[in-house]
Protein backbone atom coordinates (compact mmCIF):
# COMPACT_ATOMS: atom_id res chain seq x y z
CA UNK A 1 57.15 80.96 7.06
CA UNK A 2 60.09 82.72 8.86
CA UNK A 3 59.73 85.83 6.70
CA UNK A 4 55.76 86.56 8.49
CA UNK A 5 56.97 89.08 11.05
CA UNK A 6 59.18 91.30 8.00
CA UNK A 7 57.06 94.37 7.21
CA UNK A 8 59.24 95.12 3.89
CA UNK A 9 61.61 92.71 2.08
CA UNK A 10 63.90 94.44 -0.61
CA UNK A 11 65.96 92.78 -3.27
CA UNK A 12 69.44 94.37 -4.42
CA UNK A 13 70.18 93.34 -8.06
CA UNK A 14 72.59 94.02 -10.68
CA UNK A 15 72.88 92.25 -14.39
CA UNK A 16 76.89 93.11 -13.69
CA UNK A 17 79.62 91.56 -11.29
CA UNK A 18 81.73 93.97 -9.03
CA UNK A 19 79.43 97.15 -9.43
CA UNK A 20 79.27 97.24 -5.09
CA UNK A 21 75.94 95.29 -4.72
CA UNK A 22 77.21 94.35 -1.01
CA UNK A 23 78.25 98.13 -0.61
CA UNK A 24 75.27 99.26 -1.18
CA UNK A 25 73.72 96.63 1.16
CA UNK A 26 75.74 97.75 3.67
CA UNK A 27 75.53 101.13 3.92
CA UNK A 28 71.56 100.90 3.27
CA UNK A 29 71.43 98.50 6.51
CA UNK A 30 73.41 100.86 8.24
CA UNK A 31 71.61 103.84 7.30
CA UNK A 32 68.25 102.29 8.37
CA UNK A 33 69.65 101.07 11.34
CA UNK A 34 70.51 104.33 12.41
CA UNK A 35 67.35 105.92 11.34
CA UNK A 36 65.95 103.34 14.30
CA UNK A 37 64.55 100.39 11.78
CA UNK A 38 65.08 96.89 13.01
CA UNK A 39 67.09 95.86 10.16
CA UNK A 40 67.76 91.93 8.51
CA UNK A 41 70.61 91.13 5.78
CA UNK A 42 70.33 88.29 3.31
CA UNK A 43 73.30 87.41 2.02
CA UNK A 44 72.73 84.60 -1.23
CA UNK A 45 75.16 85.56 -3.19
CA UNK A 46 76.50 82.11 -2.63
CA UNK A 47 79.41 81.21 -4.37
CA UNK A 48 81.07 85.21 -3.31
CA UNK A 49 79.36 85.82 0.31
CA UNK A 50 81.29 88.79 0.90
CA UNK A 51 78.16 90.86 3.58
CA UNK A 52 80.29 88.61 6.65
CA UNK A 53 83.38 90.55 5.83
CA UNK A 54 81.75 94.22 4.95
CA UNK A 55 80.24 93.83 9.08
CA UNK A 56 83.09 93.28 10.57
CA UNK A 57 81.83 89.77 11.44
CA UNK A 58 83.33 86.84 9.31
CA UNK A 59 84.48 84.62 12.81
CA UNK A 60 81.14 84.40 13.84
CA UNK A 61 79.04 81.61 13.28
CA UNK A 62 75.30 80.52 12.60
CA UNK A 63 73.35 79.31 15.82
CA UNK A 64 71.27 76.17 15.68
CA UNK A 65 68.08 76.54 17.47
CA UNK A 66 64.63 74.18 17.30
CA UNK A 67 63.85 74.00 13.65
CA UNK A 68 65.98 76.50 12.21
CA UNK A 69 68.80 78.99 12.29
CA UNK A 70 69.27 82.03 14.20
CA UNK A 71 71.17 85.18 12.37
CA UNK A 72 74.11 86.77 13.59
CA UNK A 73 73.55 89.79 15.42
CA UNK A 74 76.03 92.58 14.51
CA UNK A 75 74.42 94.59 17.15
CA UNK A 76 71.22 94.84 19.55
CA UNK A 77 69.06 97.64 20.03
CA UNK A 78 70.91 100.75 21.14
CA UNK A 79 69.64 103.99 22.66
CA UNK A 80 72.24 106.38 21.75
CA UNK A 81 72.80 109.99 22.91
CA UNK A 82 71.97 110.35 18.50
CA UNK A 83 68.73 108.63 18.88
CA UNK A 84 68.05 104.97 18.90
CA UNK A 85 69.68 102.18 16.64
CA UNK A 86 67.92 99.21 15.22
CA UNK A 87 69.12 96.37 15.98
CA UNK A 88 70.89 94.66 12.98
CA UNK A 89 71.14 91.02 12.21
CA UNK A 90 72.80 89.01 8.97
CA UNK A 91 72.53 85.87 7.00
CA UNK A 92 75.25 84.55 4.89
CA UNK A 93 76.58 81.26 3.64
CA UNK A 94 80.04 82.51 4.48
CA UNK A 95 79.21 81.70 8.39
CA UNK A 96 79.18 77.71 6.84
CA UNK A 97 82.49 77.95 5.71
CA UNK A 98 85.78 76.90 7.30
CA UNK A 99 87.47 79.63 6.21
CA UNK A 100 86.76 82.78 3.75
CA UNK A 101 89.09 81.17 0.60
CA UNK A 102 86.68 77.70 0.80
CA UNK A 103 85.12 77.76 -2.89
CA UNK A 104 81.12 76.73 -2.88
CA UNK A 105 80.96 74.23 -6.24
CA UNK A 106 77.47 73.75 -6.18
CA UNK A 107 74.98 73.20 -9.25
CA UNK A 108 71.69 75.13 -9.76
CA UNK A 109 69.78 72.32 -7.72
CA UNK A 110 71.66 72.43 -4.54
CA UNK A 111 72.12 76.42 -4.90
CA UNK A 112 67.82 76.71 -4.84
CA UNK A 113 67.54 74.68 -2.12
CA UNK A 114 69.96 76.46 0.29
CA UNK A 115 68.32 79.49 -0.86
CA UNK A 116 65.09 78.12 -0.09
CA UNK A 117 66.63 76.78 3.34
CA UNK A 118 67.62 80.38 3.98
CA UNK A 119 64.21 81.96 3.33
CA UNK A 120 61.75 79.28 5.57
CA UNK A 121 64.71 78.23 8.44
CA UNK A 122 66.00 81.55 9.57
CA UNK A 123 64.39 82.83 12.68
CA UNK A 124 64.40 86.41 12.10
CA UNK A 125 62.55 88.53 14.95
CA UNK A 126 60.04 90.87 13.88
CA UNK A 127 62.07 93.18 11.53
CA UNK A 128 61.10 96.58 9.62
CA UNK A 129 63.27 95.77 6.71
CA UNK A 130 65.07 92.32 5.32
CA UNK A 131 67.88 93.40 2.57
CA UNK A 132 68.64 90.15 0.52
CA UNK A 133 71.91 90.65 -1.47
CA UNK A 134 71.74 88.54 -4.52
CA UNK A 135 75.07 87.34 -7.11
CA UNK A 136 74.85 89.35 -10.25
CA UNK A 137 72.49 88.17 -13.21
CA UNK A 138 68.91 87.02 -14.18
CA UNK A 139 69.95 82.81 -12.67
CA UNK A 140 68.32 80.24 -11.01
CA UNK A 141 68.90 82.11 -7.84
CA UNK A 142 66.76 84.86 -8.78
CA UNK A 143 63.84 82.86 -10.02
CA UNK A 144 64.07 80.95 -6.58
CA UNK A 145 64.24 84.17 -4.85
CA UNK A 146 60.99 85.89 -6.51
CA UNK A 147 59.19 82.91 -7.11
CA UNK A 148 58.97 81.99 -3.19
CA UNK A 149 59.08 86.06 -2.04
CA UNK A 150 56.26 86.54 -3.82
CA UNK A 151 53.97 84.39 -2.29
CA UNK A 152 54.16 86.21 0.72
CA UNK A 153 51.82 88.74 -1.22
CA UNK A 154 49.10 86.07 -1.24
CA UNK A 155 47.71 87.11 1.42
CA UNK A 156 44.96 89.72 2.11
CA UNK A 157 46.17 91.37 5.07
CA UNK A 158 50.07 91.65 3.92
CA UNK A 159 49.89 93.56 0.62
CA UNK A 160 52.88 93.73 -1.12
CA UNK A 161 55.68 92.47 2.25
CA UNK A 162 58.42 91.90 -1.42
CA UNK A 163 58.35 95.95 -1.75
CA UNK A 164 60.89 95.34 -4.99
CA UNK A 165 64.31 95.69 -6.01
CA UNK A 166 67.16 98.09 -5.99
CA UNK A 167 69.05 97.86 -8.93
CA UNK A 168 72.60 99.27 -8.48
CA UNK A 169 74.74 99.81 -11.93
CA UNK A 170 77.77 101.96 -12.02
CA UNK A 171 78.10 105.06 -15.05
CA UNK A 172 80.23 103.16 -18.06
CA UNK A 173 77.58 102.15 -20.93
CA UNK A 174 79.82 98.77 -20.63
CA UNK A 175 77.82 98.23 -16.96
CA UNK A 176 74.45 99.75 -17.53
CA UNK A 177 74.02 97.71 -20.94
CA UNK A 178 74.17 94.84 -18.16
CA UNK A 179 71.87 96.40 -16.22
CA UNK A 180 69.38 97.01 -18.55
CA UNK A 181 68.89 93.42 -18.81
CA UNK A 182 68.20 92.82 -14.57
CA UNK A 183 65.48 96.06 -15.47
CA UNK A 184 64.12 93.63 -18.35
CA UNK A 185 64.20 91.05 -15.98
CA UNK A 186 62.01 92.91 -13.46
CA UNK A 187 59.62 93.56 -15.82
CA UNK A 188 59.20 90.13 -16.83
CA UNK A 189 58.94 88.77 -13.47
CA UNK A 190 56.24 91.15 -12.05
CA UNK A 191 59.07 92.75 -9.61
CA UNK A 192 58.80 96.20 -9.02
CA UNK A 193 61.80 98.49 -8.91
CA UNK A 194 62.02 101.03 -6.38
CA UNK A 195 64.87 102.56 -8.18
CA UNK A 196 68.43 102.70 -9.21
CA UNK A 197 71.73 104.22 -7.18
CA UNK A 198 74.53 104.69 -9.67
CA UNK A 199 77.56 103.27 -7.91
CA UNK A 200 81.34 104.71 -8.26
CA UNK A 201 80.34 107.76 -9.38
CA UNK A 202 83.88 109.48 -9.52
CA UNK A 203 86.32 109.22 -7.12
CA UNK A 204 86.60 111.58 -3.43
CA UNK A 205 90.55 112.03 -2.91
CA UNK A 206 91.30 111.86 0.40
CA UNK A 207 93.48 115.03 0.67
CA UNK A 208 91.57 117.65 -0.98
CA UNK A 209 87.85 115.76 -0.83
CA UNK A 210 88.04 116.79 -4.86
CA UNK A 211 85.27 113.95 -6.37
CA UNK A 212 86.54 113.37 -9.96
CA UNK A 213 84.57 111.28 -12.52
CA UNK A 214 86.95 108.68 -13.26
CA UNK A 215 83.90 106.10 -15.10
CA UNK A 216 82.05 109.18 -16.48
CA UNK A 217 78.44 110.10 -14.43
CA UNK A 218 75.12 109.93 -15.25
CA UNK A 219 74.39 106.82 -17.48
CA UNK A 220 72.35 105.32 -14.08
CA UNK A 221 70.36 108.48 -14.45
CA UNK A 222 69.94 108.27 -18.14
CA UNK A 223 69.08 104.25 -17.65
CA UNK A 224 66.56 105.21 -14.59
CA UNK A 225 64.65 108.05 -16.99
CA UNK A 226 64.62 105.63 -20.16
CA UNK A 227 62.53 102.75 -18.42
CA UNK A 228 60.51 105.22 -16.11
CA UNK A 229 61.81 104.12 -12.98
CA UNK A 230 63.19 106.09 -9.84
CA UNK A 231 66.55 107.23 -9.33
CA UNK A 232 67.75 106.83 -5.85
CA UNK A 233 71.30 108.61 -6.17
CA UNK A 234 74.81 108.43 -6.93
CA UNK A 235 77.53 107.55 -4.63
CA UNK A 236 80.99 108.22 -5.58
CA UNK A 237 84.43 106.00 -4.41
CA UNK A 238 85.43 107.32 -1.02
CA UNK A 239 88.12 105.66 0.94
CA UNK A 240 86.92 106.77 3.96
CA UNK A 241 84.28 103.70 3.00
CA UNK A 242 86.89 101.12 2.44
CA UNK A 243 89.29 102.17 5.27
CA UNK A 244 86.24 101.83 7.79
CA UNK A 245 85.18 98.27 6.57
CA UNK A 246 88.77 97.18 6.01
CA UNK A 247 90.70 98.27 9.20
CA UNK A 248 87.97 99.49 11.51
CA UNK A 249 88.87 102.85 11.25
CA UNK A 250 86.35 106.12 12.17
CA UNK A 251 86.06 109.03 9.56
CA UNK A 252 86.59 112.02 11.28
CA UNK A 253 85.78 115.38 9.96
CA UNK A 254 88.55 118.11 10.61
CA UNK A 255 88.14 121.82 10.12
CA UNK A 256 91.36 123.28 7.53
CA UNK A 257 91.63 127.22 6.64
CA UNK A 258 87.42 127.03 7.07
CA UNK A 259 86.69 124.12 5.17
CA UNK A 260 85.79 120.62 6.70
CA UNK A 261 87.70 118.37 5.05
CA UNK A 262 87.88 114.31 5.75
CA UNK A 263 90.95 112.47 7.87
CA UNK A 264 90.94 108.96 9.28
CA UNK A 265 91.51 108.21 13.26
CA UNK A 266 92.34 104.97 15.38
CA UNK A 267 88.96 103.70 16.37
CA UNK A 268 89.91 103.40 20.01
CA UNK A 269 90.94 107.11 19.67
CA UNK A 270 87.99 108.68 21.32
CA UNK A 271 86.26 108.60 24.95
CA UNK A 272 86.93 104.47 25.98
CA UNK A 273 83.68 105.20 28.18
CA UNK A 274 81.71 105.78 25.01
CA UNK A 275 81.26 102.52 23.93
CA UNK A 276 78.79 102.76 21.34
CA UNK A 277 81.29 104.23 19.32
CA UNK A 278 83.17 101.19 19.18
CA UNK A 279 80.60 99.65 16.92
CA UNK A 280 80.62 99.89 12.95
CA UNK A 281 77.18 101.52 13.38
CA UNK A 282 78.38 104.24 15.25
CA UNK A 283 81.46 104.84 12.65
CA UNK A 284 79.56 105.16 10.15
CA UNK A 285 77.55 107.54 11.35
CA UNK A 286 81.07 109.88 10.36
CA UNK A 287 81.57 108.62 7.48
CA UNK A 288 81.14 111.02 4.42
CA UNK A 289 78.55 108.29 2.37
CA UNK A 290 76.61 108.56 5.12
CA UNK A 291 73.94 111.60 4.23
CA UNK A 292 74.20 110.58 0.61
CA UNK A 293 72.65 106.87 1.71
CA UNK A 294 70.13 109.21 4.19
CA UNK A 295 68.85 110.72 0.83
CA UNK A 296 68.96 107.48 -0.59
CA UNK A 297 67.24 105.66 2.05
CA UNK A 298 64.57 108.54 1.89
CA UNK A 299 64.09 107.99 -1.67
CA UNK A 300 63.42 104.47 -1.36
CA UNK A 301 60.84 104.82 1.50
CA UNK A 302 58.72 106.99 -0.93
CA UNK A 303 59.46 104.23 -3.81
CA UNK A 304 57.96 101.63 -1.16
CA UNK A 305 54.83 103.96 -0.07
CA UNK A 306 53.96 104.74 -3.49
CA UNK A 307 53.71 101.08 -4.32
CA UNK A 308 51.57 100.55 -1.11
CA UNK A 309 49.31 103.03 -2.39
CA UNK A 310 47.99 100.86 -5.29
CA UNK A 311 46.51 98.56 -3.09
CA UNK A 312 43.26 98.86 -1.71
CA UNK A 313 43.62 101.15 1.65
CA UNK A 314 41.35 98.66 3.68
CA UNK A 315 44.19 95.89 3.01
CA UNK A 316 47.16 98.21 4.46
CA UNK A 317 48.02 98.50 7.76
């Protein structure tokens, strides 16, 4: 299988539509990446493949090779003056299409096997982390998903290579009474949950870097404590986010009467020489989401060596 050199594959699930499951996906890749993980992106959200677009990278295209695919690489290996960079590489449908408005009218049938296709033709490289980003729900796509991830942990010498799901919900009880259900689903399936991020939580103006709580706060915490499962954080609505992804601008950080407060710059605006700054990697590294996905990241490295731990320690490497 193409999935036997991936040392931890993690699912990102919601029981809700437009709660910023590909956000999240993002910024976790990016965050690993930068924390010098060799980092893979599943994108099988099939009929809305939006992870082409969030990287920057929707022109590019899939590249045949002998039995399989190889994934677009949104960049290599770096050794930056910051430390090094693992390299990053994605998956998506969206690379099949002719152009981003093309609707995918597919039945359940055809949507398992692509998804299938996707998990035993890619050629991924020996990667620290694969990040599958999945369509909202509890669908035939997820049952595909787990049901063929989860044979992985057949073996005796790989323990545990699915290390669960992220489940991202925003605060409104009208989302996380959604969510619950994906939770349910977990615990029906046998998939463990390495914890929830609470999405949207309030709003970061760009002038003042106030954060109000425009959907309320907390219910992902509240959700999290009532099934006994982590919570991995809250990230609020900064458009320092959606400037970056949408126009390729770099956050800066300016200094105001004492205070550091957040502006936006050109991305060409800096040293030309320094090129790894030209990279979405490297802009991110400004952005102000960027230590809140550290913690989160941190979080969910705990989730996945606490689940390692239940296995016998003569089975993990």
């Amino acid at each position: 299988m193409s999935l036997s050199k991936i040392q931890h594959v993690i699912l990102v699930l919601s029981g809700k539509g437009g709660v910023g499951k590909s956000s999240v996906t993002t910024q976790l890749a990016l965050t690993l990446s930068l924390a010098g993980h060799s980092v893979g992106v599943l994108d099988v959200d099939l009929t809305g493949p939006s992870i082409p677009r969030m990287f920057g990278i929707e022109d590019a295209k899939i590249t045949q090779e002998a039995g399989g695919w190889a994934p677009v690489i949104v960049h290599p290996d770096i050794d930056s003056p910051q430390g090094k960079i693992g390299r990053l590489g994605v998956i998506s449908l969206g690379f099949l299409l002719a152009s981003r408005g093309d609707a995918v009218v597919w039945r359940g049938p055809k949507k398992t096997a692509m998804i299938r296709q996707f998990l035993s033709d890619v050629h991924w490289e020996a990667l620290d982390y694969l990040i599958i980003d999945t369509p909202p729900g509890t669908s035939d796509e997820h049952l595909t998903l787990i049901e063929t991830l989860s044979q992985m942990d057949s073996s005796p010498v790989r323990p545990k290579q699915l290390a669960g799901a992220i489940v991202v919900t925003t605060p409104q009880a009208v989302a996380t009474a959604d969510v619950r259900k994906e939770l349910n689903f977990c615990a029906k399936t046998g998939l463990n949950v390495l914890g929830v991020v609470e999405n949207m939580n309030g709003f970061v103006c760009p002038n003042c870097s106030e954060c109000t709580d425009i959907f309320g706060s907390d219910g992902g915490f509240l959700m999290a404590k009532e099934f006994g499962v982590p919570f991995l954080g809250s990230v609020p609505i900064d458009p320092q986010f959606g400037i970056l992804i949408e126009a390729g601008e770099r956050p800066l950080r300016q200094v105001l009467d004492g205070q550091e407060t957040p502006t936006m710059v050109e991305a060409g605006s800096r040293d030309e020489d320094d090129k790894g700054l030209t990279l979405l990697v490297e802009k991110y590294r400004d952005c102000s989401l960027a230590p809140i996905f550290r913690a989160i990241m941190g979080k969910m490295i705990e989730s996945i060596d606490s689940v390692k731990k239940e296995f016998s320690p003569t089975l993990v490497q």
